[in-house]
N, C-alpha and C. Protein backbone atom coordinates (compact mmCIF):
# COMPACT_ATOMS: atom_id res chain seq x y z
N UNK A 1 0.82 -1.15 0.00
CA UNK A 1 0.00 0.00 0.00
C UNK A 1 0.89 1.24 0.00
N UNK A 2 0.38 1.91 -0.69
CA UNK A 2 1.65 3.38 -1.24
C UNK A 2 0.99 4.51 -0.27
N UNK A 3 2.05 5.10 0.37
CA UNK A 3 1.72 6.03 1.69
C UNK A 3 1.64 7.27 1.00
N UNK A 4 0.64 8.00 1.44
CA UNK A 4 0.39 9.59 1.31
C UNK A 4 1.30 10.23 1.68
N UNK A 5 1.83 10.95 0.87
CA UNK A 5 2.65 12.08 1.87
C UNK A 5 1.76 13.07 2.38
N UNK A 6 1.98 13.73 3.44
CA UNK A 6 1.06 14.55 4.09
C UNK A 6 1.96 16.31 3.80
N UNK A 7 1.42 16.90 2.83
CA UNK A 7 2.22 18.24 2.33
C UNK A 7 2.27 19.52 3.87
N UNK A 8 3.35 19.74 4.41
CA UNK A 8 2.85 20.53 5.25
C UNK A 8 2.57 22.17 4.69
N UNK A 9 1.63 22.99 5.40
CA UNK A 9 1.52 24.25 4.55
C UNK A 9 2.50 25.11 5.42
N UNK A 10 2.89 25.82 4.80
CA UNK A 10 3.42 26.79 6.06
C UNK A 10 2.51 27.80 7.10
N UNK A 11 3.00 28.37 8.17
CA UNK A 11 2.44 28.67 9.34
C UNK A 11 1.96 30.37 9.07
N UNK A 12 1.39 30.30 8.18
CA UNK A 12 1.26 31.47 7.50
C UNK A 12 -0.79 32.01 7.92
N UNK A 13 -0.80 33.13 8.76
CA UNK A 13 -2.47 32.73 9.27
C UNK A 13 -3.15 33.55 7.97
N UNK A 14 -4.69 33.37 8.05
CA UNK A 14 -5.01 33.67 6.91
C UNK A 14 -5.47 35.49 7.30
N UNK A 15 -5.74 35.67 6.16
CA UNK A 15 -5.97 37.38 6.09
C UNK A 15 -7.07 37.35 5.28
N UNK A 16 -8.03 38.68 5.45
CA UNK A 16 -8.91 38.94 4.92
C UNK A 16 -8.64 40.30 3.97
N UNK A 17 -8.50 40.28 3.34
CA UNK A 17 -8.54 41.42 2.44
C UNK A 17 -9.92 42.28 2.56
N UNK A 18 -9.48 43.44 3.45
CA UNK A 18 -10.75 44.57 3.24
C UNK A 18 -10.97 45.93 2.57
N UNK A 19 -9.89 46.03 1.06
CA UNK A 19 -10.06 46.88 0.40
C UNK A 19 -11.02 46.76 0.06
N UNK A 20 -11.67 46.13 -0.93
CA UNK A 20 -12.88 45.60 -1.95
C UNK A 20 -13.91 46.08 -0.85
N UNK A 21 -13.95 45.79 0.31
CA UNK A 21 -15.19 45.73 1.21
C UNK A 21 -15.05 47.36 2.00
N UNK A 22 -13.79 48.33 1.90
CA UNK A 22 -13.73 49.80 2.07
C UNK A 22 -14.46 50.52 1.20
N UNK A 23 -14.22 49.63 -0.56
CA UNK A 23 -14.40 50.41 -1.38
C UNK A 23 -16.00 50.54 -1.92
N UNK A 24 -16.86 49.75 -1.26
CA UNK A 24 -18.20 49.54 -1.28
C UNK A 24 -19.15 50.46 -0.18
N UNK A 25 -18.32 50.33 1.08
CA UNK A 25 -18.45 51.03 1.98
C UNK A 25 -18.90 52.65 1.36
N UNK A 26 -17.71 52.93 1.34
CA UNK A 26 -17.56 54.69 0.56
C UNK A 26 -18.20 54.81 -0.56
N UNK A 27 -18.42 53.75 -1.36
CA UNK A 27 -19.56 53.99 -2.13
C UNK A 27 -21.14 54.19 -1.91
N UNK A 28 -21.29 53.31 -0.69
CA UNK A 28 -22.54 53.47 -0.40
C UNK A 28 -22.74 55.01 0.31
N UNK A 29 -22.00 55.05 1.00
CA UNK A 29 -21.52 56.61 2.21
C UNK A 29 -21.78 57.42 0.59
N UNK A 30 -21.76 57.72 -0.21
CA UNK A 30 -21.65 58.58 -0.99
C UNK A 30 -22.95 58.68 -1.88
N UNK A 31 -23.28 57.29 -1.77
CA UNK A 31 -24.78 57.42 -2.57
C UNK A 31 -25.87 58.25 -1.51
N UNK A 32 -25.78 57.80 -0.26
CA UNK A 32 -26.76 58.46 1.01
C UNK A 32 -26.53 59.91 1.44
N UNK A 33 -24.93 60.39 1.05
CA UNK A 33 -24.87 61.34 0.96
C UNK A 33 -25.83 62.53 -0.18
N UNK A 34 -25.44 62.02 -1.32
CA UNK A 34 -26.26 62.46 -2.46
C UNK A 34 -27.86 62.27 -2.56
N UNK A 35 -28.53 61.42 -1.90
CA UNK A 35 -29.67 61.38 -1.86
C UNK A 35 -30.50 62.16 -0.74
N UNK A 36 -29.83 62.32 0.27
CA UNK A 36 -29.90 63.46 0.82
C UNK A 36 -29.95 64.65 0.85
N UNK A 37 -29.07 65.13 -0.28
CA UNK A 37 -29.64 66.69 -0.74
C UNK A 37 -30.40 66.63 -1.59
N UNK A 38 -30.50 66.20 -2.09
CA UNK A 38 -31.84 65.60 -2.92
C UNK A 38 -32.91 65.86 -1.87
N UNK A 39 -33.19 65.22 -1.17
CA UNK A 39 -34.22 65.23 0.10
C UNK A 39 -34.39 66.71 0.61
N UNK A 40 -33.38 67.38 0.40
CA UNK A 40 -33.68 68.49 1.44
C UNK A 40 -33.92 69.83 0.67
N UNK A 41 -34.19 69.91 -0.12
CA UNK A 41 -34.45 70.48 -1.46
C UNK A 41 -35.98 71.73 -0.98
N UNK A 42 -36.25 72.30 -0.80
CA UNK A 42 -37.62 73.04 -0.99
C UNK A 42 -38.60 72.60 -1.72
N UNK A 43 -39.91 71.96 -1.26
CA UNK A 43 -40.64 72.12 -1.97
C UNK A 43 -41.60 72.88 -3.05
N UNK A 44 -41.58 74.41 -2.52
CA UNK A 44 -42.29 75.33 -3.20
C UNK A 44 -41.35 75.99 -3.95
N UNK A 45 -41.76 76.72 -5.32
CA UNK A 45 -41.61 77.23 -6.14
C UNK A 45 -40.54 78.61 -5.73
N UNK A 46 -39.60 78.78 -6.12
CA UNK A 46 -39.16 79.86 -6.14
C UNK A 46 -39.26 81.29 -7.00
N UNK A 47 -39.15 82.12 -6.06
CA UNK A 47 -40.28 83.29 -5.86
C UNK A 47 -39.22 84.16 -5.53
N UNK A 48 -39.34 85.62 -6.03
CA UNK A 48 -38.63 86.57 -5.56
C UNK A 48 -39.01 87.69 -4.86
N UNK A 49 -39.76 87.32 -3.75
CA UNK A 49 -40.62 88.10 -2.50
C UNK A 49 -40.51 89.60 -2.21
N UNK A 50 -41.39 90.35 -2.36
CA UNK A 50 -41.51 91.73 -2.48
C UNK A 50 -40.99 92.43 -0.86
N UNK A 51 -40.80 93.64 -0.97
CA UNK A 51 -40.23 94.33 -0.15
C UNK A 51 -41.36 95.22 0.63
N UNK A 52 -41.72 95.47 1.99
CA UNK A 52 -42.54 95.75 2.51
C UNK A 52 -42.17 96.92 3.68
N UNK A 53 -42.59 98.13 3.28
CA UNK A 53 -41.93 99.41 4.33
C UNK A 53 -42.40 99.64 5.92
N UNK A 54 -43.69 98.58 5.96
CA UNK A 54 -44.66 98.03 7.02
C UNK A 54 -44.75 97.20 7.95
N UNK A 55 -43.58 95.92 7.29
CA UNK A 55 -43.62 94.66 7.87
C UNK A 55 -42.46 94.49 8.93
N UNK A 56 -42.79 93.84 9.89
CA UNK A 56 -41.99 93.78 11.16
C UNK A 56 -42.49 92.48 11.55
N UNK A 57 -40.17 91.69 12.04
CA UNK A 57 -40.79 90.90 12.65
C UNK A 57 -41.43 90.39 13.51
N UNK A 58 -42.35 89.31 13.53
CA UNK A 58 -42.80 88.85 14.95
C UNK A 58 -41.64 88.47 15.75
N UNK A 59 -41.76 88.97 17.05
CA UNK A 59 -40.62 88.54 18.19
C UNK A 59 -41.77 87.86 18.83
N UNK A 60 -40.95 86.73 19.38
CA UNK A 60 -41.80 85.82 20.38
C UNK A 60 -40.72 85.98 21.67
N UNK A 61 -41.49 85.82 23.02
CA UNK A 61 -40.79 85.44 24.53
C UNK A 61 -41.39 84.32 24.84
N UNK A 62 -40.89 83.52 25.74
CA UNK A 62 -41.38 82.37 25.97
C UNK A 62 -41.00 82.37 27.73
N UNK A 63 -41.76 82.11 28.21
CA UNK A 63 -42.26 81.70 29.96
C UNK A 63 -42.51 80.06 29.59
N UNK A 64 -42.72 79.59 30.83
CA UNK A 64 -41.87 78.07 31.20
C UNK A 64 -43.19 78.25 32.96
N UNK A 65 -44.42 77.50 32.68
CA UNK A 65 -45.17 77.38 33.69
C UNK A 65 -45.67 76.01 34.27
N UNK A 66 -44.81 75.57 35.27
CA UNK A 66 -44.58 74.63 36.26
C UNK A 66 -45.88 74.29 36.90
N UNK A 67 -46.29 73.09 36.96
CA UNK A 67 -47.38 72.58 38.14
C UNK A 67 -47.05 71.57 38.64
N UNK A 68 -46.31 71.30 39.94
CA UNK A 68 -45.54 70.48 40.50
C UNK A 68 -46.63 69.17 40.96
N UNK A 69 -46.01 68.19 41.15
CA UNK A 69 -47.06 66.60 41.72
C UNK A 69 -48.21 67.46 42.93
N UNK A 70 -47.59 68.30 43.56
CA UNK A 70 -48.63 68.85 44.93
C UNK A 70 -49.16 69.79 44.33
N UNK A 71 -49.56 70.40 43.27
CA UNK A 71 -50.43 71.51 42.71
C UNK A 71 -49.55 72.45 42.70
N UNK A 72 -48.80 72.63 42.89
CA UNK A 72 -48.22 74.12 43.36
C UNK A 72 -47.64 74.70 41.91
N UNK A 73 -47.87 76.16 41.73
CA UNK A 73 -47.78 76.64 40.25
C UNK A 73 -46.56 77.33 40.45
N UNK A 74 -45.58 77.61 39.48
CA UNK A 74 -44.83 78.28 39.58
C UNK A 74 -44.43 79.14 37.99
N UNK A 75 -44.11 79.96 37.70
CA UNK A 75 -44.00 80.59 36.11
C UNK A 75 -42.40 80.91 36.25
N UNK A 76 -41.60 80.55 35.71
CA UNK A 76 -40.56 80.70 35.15
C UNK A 76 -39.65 80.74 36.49
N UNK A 77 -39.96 79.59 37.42
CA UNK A 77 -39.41 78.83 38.82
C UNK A 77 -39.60 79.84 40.23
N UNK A 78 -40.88 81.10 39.68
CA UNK A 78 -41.21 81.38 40.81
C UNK A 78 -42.48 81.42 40.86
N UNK A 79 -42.56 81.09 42.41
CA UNK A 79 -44.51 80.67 42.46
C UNK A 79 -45.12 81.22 42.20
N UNK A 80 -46.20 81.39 41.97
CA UNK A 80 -47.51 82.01 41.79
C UNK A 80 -48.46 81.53 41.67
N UNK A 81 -49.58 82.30 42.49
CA UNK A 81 -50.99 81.84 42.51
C UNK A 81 -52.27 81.80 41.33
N UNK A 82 -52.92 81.16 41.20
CA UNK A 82 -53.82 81.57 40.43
C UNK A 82 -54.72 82.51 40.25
N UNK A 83 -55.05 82.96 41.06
CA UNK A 83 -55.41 84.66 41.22
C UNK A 83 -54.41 85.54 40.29
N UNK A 84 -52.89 85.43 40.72
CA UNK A 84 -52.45 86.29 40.80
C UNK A 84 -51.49 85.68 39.27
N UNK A 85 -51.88 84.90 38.61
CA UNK A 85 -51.11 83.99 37.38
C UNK A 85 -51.50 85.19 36.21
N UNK A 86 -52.80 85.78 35.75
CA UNK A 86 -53.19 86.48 35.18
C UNK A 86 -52.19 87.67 34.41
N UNK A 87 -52.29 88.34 35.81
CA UNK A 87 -50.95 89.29 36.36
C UNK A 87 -50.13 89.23 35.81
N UNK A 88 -49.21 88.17 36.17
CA UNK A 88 -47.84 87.83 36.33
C UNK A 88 -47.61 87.60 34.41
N UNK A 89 -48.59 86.91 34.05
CA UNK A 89 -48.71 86.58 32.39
C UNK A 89 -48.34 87.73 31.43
N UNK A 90 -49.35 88.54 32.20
CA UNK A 90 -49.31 89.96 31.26
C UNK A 90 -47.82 90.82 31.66
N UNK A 91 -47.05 91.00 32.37
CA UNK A 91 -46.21 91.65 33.17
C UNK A 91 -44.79 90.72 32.73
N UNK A 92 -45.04 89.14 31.94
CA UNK A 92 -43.72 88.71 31.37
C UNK A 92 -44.03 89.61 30.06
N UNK A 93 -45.58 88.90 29.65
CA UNK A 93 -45.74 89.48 28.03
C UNK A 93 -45.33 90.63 27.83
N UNK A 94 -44.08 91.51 26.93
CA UNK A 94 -43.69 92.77 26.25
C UNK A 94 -44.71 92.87 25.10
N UNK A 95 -44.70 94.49 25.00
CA UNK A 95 -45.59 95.30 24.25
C UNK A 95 -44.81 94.87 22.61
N UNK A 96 -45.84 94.35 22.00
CA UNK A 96 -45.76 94.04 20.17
C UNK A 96 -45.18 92.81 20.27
N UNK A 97 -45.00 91.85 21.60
CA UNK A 97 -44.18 90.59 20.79
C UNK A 97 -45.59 89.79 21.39
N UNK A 98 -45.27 88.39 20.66
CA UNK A 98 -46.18 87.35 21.09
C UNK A 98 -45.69 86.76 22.69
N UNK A 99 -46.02 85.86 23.49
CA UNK A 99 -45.48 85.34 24.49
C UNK A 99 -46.01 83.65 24.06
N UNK A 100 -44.84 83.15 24.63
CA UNK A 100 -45.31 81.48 24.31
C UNK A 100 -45.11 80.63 25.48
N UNK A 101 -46.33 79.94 26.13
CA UNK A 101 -46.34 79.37 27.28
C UNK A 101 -46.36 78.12 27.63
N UNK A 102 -44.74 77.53 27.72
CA UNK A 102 -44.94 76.17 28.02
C UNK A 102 -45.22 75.39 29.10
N UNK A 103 -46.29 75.01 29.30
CA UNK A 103 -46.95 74.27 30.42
C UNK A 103 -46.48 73.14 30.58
N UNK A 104 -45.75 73.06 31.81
CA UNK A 104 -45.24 71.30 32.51
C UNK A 104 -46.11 70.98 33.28
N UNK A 105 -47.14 70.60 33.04
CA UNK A 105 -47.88 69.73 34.27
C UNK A 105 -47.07 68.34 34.35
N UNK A 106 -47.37 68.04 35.68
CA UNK A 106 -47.28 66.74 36.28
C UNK A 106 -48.22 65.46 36.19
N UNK A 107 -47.77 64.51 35.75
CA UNK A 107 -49.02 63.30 35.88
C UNK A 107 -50.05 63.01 36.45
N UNK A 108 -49.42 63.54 37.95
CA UNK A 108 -50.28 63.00 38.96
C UNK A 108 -51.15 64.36 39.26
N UNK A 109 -51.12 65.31 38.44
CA UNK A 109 -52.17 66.96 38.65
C UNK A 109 -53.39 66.47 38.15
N UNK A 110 -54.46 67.09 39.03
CA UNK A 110 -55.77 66.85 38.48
C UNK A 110 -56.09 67.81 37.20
N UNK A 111 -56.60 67.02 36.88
CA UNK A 111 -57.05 67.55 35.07
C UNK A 111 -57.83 69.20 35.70
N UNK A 112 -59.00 68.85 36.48
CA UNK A 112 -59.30 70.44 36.84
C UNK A 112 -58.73 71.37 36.88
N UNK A 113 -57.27 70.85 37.52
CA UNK A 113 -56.28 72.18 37.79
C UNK A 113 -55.82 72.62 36.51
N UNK A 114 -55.12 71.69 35.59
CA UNK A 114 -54.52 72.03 34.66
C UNK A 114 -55.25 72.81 33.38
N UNK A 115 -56.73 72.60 33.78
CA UNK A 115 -57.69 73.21 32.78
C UNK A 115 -57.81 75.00 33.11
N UNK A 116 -58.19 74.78 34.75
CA UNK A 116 -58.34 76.08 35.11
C UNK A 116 -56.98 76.99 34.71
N UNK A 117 -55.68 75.93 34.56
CA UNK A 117 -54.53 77.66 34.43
C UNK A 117 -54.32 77.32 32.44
N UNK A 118 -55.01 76.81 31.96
CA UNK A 118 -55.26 76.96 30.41
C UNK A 118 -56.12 78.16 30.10
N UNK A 119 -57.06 78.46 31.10
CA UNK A 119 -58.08 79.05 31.01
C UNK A 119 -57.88 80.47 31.19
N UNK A 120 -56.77 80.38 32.41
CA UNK A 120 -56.14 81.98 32.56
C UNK A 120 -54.95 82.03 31.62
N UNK A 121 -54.12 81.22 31.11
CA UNK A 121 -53.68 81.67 30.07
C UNK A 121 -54.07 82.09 28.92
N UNK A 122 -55.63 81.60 28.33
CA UNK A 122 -55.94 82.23 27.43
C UNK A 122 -56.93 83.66 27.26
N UNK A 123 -56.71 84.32 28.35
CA UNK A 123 -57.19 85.61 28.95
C UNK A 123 -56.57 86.46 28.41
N UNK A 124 -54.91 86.13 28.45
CA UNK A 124 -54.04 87.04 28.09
C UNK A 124 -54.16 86.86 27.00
N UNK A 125 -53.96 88.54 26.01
CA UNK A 125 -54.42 88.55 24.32
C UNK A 125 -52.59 88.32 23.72
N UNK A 126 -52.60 87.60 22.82
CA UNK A 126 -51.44 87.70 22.35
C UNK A 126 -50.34 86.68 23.05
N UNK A 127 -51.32 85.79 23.64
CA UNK A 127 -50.34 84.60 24.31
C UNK A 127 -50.47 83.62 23.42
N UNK A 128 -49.53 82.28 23.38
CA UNK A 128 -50.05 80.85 22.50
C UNK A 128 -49.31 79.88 23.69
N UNK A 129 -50.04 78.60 23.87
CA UNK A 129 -50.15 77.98 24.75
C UNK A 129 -49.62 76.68 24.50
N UNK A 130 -48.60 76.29 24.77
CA UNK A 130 -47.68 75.35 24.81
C UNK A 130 -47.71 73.77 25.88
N UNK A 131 -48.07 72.76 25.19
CA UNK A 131 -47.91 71.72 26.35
C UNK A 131 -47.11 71.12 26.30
N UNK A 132 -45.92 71.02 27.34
CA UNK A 132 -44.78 70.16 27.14
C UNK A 132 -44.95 68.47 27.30
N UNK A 133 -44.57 67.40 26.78
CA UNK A 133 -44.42 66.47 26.78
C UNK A 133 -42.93 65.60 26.72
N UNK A 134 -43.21 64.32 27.34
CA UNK A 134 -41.68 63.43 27.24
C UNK A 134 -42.14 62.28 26.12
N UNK A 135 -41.55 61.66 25.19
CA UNK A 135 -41.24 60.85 24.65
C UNK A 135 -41.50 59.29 25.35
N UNK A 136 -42.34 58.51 24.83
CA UNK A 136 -42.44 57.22 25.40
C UNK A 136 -41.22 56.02 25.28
């Protein structure tokens, strides 16, 4: 019976060649690049918008109105009452700008409460009423 020789290989480990797989890479990186401005493009028609000796911008301020787990109100981290929320609304709001009011209620606030200071916020003329939320 005629014996196999057994060839040894040398101790050489193997390699992966990852040009080919760079060069696909950066290709793709370049297609998503380009399709992207594509994407971000304006939809409406371009227009060369008239000049107006009248027009002024809207300035907005923004207040930040707190209703903590125990009811307690606070407008821009100092308390205030509901009586006295009215007030305090008109006295952030400046003359010709809008004011924008973001309301943090708490979970555990009764819906009554949070209705009644919706209610005095929309007293004030020239306010817009903001409800903050978290992400699920």
């Amino acid at each position: 019976m005629p014996r196999r020789r057994v060839i040894e290989e040398p101790d050489i480990p193997a390699q992966i060649n990852i040009a080919p797989m760079i060069d696909v890479i950066f290709s793709i990186l370049a297609f998503f690049i380009m399709s992207t401005l594509f994407l971000t493009r304006l939809e409406g028609l371009s227009v060369n918008l008239p000049k107006a000796q009248t027009s002024t911008s809207q300035k907005t301020s923004r207040a930040t109105l707190t209703i903590n787990q125990q009811g307690a109100i606070s407008l821009n981290r100092e308390p205030v009452a509901i009586p006295n929320l009215e007030a305090a609304l008109r006295q952030q709001k400046q003359p010709g700008q809008e004011l924008t009011v973001v309301l943090n209620a708490d979970g555990a606030v009764k819906h009554e409460q949070v209705i009644s200071v919706m209610d005095v916020i929309r007293k004030v003329p020239g306010t817009r009423l903001a409800i903050a939320t978290r992400r699920p």
